[in-house]
Every structure is written in C-alpha cells, then in structure tokens.
Protein backbone atom coordinates (compact mmCIF):
# COMPACT_ATOMS: atom_id res chain seq x y z
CA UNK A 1 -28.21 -11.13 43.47
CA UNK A 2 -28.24 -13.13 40.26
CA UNK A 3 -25.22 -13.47 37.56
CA UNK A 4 -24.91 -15.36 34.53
CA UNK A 5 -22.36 -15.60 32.45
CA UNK A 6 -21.39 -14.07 29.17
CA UNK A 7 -20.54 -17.20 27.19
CA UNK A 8 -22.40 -20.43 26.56
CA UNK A 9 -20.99 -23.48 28.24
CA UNK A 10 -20.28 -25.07 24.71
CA UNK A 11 -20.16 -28.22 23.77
CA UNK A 12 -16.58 -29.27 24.33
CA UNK A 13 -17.57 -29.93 27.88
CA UNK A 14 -20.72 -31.72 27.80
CA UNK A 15 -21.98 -32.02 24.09
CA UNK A 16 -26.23 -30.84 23.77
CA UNK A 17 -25.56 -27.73 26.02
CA UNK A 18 -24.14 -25.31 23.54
CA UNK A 19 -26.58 -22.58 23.83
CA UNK A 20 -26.79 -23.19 27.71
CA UNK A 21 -25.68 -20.36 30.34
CA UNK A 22 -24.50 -20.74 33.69
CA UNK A 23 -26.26 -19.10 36.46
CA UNK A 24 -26.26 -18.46 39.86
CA UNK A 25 -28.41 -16.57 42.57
CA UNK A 26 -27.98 -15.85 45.82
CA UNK A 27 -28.49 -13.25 48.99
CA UNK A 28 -26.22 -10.47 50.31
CA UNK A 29 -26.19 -10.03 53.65
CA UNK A 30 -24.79 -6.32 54.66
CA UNK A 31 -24.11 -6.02 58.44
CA UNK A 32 -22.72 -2.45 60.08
CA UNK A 33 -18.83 -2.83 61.37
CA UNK A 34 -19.34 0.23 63.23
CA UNK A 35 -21.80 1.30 66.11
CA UNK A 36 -23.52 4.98 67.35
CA UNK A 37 -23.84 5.57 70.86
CA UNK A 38 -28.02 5.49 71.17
CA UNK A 39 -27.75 8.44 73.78
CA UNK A 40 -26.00 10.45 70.58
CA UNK A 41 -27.55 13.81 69.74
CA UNK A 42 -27.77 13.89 65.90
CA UNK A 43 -27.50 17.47 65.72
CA UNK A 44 -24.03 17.45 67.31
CA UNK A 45 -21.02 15.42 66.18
CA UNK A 46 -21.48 11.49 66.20
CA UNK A 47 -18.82 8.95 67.00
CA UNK A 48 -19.09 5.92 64.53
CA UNK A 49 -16.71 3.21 66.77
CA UNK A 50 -15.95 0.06 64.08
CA UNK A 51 -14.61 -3.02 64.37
CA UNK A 52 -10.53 -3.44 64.69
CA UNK A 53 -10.85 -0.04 66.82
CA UNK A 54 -11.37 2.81 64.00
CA UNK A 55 -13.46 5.15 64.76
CA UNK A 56 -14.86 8.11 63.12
CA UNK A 57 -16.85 11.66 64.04
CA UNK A 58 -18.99 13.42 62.05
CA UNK A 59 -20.57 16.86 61.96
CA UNK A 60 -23.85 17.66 60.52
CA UNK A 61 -22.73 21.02 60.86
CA UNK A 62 -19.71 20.85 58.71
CA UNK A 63 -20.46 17.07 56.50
CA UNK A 64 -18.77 16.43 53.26
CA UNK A 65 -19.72 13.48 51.17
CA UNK A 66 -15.62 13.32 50.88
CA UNK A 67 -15.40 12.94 54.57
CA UNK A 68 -16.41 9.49 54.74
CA UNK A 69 -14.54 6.14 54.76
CA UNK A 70 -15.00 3.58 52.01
CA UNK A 71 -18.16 1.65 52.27
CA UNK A 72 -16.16 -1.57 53.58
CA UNK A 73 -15.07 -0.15 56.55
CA UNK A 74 -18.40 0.50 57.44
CA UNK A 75 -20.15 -2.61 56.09
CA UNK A 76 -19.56 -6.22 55.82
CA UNK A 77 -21.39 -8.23 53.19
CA UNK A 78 -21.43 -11.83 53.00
CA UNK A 79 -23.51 -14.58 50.87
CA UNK A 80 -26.22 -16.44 52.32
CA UNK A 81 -27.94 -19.13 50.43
C-alpha cells in the first residue's frame, strides 16, 4: 500500500520543501481469524470456528451475501515493512 498526502509540507517547517509531499509505503499482511474443518464437505453446511470462540455455519444451499460477518471478524491485517 502506498499513501501520500494531500498537502505539501510547506515551508513553515523546513523552508526549500514547499512543493514536497509526504509519502509512505508499506505491506498488508491479511491472516484468517477463523478455521474450516479440512474433513468439511463443501456441499453441506461449513463451520467457520474464529478466534475469541465465534463461530459461524454456512449453507451453500441457502447462502446470502447478507449472511456473513464483517470482514474483521474474519481477517486480521497488520503492516509489515
């Protein structure tokens, strides 16, 4: 990921760099919270067990986009570098 920001630093805090942006980069690192039995058969409902103890089924069968948790109780990102 990269950001930079919207405003110049200006020259009230180091004078030359009044046309200069900051920037950053760096890497997101998403990791699952929850886990899937292996032995699971995907054409029946699947267990999703997640970290602090939630857990959630779903059912090809009868799936609604609506039906699932926010992204960050599935996920975890972090920064690395």
């Amino acid at each position: 990921m990269k950001v930079e920001t919207l405003d110049p630093v200006g020259d009230s805090i180091i004078p030359g760099t009044e046309s200069e942006y900051a920037k950053a980069k760096a890497t997101a690192v998403i990791e699952p919270r929850c886990e899937v039995d292996p032995s699971a058969d995907p054409a029946k409902a699947v267990e999703f067990d997640c970290d602090g103890g939630e857990s959630f089924d779903f059912d090809p069968g009868d799936f609604k986009p609506g039906d699932l948790p926010d992204a960050s109780t599935l996920f975890s990102v972090h920064l690395a570098d």
